[in-house]
N, C-alpha and C. Protein backbone atom coordinates (compact mmCIF):
# COMPACT_ATOMS: atom_id res chain seq x y z
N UNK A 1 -25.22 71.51 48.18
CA UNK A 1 -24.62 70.56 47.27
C UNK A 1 -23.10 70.64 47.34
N UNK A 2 -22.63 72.25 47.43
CA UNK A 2 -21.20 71.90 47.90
C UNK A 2 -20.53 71.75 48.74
N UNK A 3 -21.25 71.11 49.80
CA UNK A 3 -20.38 70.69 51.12
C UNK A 3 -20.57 68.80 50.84
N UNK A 4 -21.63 68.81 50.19
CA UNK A 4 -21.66 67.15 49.97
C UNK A 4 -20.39 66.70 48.63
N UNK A 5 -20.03 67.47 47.86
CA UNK A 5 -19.14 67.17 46.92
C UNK A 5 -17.63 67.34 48.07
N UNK A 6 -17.46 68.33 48.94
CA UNK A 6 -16.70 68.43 49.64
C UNK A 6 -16.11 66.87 50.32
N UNK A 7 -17.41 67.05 51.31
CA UNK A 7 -17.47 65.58 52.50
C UNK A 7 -17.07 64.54 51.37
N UNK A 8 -17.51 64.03 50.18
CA UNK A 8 -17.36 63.05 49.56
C UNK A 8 -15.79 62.89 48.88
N UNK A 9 -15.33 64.29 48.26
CA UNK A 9 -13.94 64.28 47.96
C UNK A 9 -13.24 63.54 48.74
N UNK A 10 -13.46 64.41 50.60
CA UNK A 10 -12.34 64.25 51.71
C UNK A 10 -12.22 62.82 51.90
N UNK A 11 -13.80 62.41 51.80
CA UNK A 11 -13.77 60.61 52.24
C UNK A 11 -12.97 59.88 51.06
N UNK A 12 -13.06 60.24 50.03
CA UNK A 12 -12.21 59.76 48.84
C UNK A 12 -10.87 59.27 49.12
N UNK A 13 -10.61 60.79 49.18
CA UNK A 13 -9.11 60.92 49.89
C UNK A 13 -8.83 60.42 50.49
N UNK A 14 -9.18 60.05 51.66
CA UNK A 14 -9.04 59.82 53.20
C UNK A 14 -9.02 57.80 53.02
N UNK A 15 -9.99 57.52 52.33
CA UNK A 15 -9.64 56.10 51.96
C UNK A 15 -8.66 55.86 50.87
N UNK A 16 -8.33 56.40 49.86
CA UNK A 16 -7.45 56.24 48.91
C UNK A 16 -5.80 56.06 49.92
N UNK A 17 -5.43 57.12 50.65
CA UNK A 17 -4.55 57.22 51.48
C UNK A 17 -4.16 55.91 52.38
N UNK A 18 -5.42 55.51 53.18
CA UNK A 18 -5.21 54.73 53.80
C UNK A 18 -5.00 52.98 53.37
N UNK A 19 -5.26 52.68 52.06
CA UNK A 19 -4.99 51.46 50.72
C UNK A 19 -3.40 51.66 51.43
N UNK A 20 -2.80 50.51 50.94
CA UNK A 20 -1.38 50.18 51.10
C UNK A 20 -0.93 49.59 49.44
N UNK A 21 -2.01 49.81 48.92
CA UNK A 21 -2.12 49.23 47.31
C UNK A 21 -2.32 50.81 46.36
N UNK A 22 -1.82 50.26 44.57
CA UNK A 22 -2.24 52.36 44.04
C UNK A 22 -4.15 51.67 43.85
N UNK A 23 -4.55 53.22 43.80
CA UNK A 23 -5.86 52.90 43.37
C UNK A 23 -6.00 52.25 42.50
N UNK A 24 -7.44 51.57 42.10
CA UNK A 24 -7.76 50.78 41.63
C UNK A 24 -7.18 49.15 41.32
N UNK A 25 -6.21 48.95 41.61
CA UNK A 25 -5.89 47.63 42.52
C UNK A 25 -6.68 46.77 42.90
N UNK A 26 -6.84 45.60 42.61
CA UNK A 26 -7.65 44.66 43.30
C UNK A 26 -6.89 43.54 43.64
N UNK A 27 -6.80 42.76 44.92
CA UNK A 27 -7.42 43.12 45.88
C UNK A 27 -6.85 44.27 46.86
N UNK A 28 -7.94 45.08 47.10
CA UNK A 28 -7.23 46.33 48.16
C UNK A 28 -7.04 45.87 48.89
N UNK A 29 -5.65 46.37 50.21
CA UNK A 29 -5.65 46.11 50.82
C UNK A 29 -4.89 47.45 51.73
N UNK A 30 -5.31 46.93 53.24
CA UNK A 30 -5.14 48.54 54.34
C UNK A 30 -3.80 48.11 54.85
N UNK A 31 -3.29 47.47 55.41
CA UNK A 31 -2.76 46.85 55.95
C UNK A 31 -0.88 46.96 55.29
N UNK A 32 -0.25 47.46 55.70
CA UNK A 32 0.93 48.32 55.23
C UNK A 32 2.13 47.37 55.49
N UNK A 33 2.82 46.95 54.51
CA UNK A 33 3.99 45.48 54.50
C UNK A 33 4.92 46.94 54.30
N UNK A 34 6.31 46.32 54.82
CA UNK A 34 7.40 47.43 55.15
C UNK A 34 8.54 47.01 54.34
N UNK A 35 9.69 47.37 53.55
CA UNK A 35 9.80 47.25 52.13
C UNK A 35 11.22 48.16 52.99
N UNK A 36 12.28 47.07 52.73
CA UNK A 36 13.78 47.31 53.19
C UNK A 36 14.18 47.47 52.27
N UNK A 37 14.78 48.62 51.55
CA UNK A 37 15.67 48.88 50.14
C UNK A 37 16.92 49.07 50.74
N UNK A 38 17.82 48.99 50.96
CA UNK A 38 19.41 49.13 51.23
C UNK A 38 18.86 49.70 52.99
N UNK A 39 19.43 50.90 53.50
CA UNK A 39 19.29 51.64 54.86
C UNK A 39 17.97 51.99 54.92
N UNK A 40 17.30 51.83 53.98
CA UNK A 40 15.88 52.79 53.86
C UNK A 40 14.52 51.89 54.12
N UNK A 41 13.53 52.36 54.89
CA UNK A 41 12.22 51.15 55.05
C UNK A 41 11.10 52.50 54.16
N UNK A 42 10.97 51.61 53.15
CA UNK A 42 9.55 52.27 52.19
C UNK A 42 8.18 52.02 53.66
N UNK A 43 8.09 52.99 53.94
CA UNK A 43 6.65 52.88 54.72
C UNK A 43 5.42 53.61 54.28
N UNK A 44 6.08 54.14 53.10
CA UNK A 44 4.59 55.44 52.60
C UNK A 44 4.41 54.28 51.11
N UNK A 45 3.11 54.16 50.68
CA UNK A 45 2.52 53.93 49.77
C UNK A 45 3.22 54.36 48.33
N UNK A 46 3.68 54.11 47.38
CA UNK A 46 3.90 55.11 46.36
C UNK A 46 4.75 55.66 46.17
N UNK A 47 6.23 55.57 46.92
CA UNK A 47 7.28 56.22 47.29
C UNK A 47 8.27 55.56 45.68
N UNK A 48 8.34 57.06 45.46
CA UNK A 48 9.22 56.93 43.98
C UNK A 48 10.42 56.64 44.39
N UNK A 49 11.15 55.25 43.32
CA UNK A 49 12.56 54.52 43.99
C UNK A 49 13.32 54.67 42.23
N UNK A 50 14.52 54.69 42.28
CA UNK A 50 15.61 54.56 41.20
C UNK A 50 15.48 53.00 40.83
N UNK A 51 15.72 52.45 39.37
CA UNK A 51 16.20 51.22 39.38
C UNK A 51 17.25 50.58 40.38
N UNK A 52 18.23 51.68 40.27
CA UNK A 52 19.54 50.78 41.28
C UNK A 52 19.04 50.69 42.56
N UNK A 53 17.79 51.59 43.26
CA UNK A 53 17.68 51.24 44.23
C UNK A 53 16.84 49.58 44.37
N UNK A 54 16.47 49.70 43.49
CA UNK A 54 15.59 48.77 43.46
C UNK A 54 15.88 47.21 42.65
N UNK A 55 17.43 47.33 42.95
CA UNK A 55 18.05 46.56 42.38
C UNK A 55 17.62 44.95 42.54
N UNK A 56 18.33 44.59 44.14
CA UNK A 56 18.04 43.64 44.52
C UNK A 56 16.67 43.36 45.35
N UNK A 57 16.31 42.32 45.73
CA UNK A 57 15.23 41.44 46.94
C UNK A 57 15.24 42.73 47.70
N UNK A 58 14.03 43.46 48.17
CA UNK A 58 14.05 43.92 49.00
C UNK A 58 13.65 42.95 50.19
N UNK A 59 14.21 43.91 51.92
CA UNK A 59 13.70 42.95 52.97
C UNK A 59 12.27 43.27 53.07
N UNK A 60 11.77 42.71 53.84
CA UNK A 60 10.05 42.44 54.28
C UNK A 60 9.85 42.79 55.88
N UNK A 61 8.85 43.35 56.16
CA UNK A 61 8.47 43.15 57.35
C UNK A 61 7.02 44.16 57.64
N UNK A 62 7.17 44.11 59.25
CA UNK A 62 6.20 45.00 59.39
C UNK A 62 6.37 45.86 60.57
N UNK A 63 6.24 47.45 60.81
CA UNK A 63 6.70 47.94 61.72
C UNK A 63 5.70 48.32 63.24
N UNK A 64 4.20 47.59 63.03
CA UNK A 64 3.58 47.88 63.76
C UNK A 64 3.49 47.04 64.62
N UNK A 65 3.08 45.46 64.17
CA UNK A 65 2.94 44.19 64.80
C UNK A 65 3.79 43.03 64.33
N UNK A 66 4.20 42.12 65.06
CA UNK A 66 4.79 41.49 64.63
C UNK A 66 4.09 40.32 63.76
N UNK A 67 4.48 39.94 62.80
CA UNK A 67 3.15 38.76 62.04
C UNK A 67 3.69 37.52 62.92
N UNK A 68 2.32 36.75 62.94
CA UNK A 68 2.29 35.21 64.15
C UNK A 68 2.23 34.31 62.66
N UNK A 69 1.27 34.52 61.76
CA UNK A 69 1.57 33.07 61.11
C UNK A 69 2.69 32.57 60.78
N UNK A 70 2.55 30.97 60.16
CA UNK A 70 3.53 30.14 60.10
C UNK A 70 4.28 29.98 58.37
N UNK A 71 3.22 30.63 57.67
CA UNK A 71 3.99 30.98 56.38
C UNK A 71 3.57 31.83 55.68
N UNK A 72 4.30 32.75 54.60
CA UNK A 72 3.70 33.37 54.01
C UNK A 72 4.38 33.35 52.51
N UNK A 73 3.82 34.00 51.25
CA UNK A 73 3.92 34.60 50.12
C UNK A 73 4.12 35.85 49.86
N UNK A 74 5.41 36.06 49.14
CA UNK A 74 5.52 37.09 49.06
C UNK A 74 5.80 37.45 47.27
N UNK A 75 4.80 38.34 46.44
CA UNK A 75 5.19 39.11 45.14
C UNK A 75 5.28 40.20 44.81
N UNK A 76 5.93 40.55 43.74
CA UNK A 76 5.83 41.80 43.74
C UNK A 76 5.72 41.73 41.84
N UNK A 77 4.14 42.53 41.65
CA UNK A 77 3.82 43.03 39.91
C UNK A 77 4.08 44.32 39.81
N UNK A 78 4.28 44.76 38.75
CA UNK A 78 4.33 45.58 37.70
C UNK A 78 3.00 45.65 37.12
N UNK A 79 2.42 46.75 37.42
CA UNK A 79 0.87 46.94 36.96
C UNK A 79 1.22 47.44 35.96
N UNK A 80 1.97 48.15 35.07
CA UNK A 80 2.22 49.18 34.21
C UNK A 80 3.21 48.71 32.82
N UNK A 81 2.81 48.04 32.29
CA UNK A 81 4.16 47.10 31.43
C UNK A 81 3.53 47.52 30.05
N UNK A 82 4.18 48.13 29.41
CA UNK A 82 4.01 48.48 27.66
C UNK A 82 3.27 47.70 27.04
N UNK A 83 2.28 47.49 26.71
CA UNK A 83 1.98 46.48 25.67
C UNK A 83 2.95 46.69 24.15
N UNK A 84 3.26 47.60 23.86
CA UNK A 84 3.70 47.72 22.55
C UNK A 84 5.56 48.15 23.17
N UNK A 85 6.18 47.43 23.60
CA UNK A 85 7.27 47.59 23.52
C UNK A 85 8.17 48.22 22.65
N UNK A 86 8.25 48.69 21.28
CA UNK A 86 8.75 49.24 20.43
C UNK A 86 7.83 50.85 20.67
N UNK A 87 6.79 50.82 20.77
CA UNK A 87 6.36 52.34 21.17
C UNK A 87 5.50 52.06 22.20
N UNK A 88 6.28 52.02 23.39
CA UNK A 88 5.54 52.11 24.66
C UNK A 88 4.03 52.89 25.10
N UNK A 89 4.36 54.23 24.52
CA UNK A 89 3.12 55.62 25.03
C UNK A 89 1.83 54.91 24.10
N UNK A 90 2.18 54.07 23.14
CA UNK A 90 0.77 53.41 22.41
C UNK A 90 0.34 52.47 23.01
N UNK A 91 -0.91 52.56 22.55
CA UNK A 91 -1.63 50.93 23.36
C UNK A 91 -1.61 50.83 25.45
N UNK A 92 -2.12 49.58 25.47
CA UNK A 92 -2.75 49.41 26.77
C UNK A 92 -1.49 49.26 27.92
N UNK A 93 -1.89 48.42 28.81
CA UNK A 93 -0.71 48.31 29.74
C UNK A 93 -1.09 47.17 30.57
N UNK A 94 -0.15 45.93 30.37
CA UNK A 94 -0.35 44.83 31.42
C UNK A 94 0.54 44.81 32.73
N UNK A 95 0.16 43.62 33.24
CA UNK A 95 1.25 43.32 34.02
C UNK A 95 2.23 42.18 34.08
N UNK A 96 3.58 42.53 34.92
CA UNK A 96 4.72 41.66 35.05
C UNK A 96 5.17 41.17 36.02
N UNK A 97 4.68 40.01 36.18
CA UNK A 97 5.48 39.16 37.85
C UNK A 97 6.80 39.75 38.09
N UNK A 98 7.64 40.06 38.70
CA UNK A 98 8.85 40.51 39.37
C UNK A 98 9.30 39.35 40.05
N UNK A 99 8.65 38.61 41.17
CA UNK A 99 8.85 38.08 42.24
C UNK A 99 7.47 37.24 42.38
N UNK A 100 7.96 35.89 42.68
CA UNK A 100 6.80 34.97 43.85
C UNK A 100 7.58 34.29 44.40
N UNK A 101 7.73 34.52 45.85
CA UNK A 101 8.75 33.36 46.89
C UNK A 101 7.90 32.88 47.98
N UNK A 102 8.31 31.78 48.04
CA UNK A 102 7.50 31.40 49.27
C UNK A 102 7.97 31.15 50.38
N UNK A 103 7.70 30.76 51.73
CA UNK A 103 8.45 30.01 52.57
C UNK A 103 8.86 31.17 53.49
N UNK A 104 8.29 32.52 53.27
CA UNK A 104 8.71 33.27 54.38
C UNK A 104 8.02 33.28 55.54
N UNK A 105 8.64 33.22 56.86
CA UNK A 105 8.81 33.41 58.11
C UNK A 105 8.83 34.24 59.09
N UNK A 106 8.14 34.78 59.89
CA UNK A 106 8.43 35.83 60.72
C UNK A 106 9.72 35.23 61.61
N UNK A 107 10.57 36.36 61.70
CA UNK A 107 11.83 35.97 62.30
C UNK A 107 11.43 36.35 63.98
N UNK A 108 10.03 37.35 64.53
CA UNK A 108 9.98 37.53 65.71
C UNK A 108 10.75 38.65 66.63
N UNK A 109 11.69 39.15 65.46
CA UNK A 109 13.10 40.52 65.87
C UNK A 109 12.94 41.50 65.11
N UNK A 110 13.32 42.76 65.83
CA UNK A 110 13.07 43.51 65.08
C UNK A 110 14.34 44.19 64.37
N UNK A 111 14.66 44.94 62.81
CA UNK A 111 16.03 44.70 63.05
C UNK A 111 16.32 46.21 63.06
N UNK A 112 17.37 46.67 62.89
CA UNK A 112 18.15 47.76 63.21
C UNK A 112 16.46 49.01 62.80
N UNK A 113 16.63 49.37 61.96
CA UNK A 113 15.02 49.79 61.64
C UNK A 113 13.66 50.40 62.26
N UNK A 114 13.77 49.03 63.65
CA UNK A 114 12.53 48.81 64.17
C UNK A 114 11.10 47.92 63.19
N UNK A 115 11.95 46.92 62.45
CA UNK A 115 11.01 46.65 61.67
C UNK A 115 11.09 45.27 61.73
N UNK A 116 9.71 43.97 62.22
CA UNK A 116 9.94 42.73 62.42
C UNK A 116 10.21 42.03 61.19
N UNK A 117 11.41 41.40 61.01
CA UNK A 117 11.34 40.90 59.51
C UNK A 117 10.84 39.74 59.23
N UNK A 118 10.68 39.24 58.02
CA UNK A 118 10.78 38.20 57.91
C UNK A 118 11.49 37.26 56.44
N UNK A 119 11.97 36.33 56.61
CA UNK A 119 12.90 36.01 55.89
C UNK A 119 12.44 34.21 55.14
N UNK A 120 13.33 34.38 54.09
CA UNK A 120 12.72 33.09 53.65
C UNK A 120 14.04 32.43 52.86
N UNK A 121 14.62 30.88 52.99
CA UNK A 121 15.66 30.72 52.39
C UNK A 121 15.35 29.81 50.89
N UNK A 122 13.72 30.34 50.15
CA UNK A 122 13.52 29.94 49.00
C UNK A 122 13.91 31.21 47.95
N UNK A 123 13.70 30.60 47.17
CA UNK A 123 14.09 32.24 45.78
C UNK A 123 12.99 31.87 44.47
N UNK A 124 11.87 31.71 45.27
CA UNK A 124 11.17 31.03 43.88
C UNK A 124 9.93 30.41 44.52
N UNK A 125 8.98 30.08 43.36
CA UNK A 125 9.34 29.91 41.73
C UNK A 125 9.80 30.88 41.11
N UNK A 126 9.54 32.38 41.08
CA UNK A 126 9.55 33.40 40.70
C UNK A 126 10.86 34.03 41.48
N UNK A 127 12.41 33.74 41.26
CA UNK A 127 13.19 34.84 41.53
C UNK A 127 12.95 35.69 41.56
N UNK A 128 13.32 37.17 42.09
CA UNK A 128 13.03 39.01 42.23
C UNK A 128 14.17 39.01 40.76
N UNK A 129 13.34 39.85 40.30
CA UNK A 129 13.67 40.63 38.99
C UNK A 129 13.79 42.04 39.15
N UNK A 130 14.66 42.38 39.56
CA UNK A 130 14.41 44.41 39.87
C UNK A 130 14.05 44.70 38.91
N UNK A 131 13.33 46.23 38.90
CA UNK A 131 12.42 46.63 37.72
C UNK A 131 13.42 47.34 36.98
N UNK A 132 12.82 47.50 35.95
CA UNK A 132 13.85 48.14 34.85
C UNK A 132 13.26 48.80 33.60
N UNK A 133 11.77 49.64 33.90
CA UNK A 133 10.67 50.21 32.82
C UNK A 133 11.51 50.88 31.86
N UNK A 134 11.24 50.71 30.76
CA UNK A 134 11.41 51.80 29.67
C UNK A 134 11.43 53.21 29.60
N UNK A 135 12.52 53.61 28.76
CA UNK A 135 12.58 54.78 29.07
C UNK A 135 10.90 55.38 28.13
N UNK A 136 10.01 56.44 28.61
CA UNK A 136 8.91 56.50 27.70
C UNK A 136 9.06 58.24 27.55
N UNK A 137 8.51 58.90 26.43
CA UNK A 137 7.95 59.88 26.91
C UNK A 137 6.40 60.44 26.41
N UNK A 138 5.78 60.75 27.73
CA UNK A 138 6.49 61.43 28.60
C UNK A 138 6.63 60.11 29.79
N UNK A 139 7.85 60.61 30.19
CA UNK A 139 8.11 59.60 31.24
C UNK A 139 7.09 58.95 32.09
N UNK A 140 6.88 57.87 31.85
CA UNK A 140 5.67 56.75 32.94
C UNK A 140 6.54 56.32 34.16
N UNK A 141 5.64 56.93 35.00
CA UNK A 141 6.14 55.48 36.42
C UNK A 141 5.12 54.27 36.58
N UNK A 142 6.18 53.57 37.05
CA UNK A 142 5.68 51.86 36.72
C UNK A 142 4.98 51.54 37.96
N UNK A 143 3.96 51.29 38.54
CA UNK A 143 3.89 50.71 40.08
C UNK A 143 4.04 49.45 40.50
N UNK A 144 5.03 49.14 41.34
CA UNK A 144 5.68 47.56 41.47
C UNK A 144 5.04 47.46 43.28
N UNK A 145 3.43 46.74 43.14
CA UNK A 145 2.93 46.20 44.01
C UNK A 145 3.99 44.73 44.75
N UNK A 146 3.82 44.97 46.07
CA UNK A 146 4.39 44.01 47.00
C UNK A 146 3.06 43.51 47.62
N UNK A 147 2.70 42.19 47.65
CA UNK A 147 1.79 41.44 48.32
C UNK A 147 2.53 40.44 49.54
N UNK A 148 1.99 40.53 50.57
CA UNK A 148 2.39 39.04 51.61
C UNK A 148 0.87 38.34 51.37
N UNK A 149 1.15 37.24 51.60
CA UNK A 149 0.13 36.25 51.72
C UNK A 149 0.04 35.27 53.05
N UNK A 150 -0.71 35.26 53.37
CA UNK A 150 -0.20 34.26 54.55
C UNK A 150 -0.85 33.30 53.95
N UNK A 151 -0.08 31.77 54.39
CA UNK A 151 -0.54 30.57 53.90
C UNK A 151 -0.07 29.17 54.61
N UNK A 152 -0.86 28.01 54.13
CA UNK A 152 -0.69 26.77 55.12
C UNK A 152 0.60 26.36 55.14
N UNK A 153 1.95 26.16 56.27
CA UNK A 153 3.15 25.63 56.12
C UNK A 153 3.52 24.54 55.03
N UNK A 154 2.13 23.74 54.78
CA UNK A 154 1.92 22.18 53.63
C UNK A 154 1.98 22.81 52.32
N UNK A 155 1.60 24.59 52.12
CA UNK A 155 1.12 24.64 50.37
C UNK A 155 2.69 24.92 50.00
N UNK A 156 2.42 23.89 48.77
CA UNK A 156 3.97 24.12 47.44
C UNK A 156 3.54 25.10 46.60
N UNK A 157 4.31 25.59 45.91
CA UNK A 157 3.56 26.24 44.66
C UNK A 157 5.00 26.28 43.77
N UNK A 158 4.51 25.74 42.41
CA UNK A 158 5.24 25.00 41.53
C UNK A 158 5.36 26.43 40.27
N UNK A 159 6.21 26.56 39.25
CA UNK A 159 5.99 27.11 38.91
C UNK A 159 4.98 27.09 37.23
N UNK A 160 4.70 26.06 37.21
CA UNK A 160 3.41 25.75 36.09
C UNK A 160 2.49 26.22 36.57
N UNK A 161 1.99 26.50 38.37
CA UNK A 161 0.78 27.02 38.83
C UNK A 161 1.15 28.40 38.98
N UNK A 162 2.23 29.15 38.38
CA UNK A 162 2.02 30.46 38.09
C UNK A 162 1.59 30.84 37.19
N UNK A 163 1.65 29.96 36.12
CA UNK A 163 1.51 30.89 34.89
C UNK A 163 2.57 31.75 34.31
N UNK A 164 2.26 32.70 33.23
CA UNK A 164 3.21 33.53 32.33
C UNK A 164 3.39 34.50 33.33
N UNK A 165 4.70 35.19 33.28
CA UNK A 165 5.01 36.19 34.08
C UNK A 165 4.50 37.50 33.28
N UNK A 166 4.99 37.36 32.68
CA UNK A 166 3.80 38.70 31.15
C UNK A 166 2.81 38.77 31.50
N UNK A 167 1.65 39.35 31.47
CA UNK A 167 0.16 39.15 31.59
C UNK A 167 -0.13 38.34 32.82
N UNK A 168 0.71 38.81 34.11
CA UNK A 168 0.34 37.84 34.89
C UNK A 168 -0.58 37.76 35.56
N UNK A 169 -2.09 36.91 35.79
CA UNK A 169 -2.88 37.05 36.18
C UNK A 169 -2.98 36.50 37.71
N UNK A 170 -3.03 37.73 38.67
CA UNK A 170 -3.19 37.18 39.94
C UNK A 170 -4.26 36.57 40.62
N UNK A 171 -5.45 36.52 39.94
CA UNK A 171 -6.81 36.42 40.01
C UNK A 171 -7.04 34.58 40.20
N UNK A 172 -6.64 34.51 38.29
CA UNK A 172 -6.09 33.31 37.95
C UNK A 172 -5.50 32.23 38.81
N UNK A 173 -4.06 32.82 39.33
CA UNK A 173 -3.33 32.35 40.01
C UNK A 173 -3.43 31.99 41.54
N UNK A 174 -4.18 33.09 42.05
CA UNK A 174 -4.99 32.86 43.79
C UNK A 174 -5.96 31.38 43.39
N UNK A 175 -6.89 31.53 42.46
CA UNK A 175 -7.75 30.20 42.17
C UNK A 175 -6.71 29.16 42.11
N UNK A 176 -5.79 29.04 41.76
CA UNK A 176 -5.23 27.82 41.35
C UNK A 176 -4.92 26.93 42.08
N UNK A 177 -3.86 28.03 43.44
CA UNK A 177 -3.41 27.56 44.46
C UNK A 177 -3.89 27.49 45.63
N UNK A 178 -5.39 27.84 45.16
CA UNK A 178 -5.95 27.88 46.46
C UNK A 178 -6.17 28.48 47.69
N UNK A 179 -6.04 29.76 47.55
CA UNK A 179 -5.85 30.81 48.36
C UNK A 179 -7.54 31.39 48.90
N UNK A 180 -7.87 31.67 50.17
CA UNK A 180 -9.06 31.57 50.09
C UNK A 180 -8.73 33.20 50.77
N UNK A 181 -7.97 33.43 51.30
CA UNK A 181 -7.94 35.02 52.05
C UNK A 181 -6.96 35.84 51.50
N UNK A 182 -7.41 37.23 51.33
CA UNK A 182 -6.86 38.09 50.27
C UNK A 182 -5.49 38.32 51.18
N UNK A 183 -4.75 39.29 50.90
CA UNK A 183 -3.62 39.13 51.18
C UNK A 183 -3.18 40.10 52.14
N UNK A 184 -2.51 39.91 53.47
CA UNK A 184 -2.65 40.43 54.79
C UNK A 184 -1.91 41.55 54.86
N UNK A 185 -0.99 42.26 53.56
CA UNK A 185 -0.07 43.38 53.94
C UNK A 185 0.40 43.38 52.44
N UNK A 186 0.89 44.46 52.03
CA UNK A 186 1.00 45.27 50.86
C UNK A 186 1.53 46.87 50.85
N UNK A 187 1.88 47.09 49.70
CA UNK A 187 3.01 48.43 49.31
C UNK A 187 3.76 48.41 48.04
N UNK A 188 3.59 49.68 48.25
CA UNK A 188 3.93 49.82 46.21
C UNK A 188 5.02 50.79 46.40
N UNK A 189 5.68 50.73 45.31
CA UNK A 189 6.57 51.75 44.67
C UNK A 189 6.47 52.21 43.78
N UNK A 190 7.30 53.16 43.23
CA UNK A 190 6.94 53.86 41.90
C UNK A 190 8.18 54.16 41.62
N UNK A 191 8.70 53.31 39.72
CA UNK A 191 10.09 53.49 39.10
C UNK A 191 9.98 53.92 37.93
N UNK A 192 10.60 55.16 37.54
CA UNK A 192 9.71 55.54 36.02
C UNK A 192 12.01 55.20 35.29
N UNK A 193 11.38 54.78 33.84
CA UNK A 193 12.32 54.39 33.09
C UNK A 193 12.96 55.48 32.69
């Protein structure tokens, strides 16, 4: 019995690791989006960042393959948002849109890095909001999921078909706009207030 609790831990592990999303996340995804903060490419899952680092737009890319489609989506939530803002450590925890832009591009180059970027000259619907969690104690880190989406060069997305950035439901929001394939690359950070 304890080599089967063993084998089952390691496999645990061994898939938890390989997510590019934190556990329990839906939709998982394996597939590792590369996350330009100033000189630095976030390539590990989970990598604890400062607000100031995490000030502005981070860049995008990917350091393994270069992406071929013709458009993509890019957000980034806040799984971890106070419900009770006046006493944070009480009560549940939603989430907070940061970012939804669309219109990004594989540029096809790779840049100083080694990392193919890709770039987009929209800022919206959803401008990047750098995170900025509460101070709590005991101190919480926040996890600020990055999704790409790939999608048809024709789809708009307005910002009435987002919805509230509070409680933002991505579930919701994939139905709306029509999204039929989960999302091709992903990576999180972690910013505690």
């Amino acid at each position: 019995m304890q080599t089967k609790i063993s084998v089952s831990s390691f496999l645990f592990a061994a898939l938890a690791t390989a997510l590019s999303t934190p556990p329990g996340f839906k939709p998982e995804v394996e597939d590792r989006l590369d996350l330009i903060v100033g000189d630095k490419v976030i390539t590990v899952p989970g990598t604890s960042l400062t607000k100031a680092e995490t000030a502005k737009q981070p860049g995008i890319g990917t350091s393994d393959v270069p992406l071929n489609g013709s458009s993509y989506i890019y957000m980034m939530i806040d799984q971890d948002v106070p419900a009770n803002f006046a006493n944070p450590s009480a009560g549940g925890r939603r989430t907070n849109l940061h970012a939804l832009i669309t219109g990004f591009k594989p540029t096809g180059q790779k840049d100083a890095n080694g990392v193919y970027t890709l770039t987009s000259t929209s800022t919206g619907p959803i401008p990047y909001v750098g995170p900025a969690p509460p101070a709590e104690r005991p101190p919480y880190a926040h996890r600020y999921v990055s999704l790409l989406y790939e999608v048809p060069e024709t789809l708009t997305v307005t910002r009435t078909q987002v919805g509230q950035t509070f409680g933002f439901d991505l579930a919701a929001f994939v139905k709306t706009v029509g999204l039929t394939e989960p999302p091709v690359r992903a990576n999180y950070w972690n910013v505690t207030g």
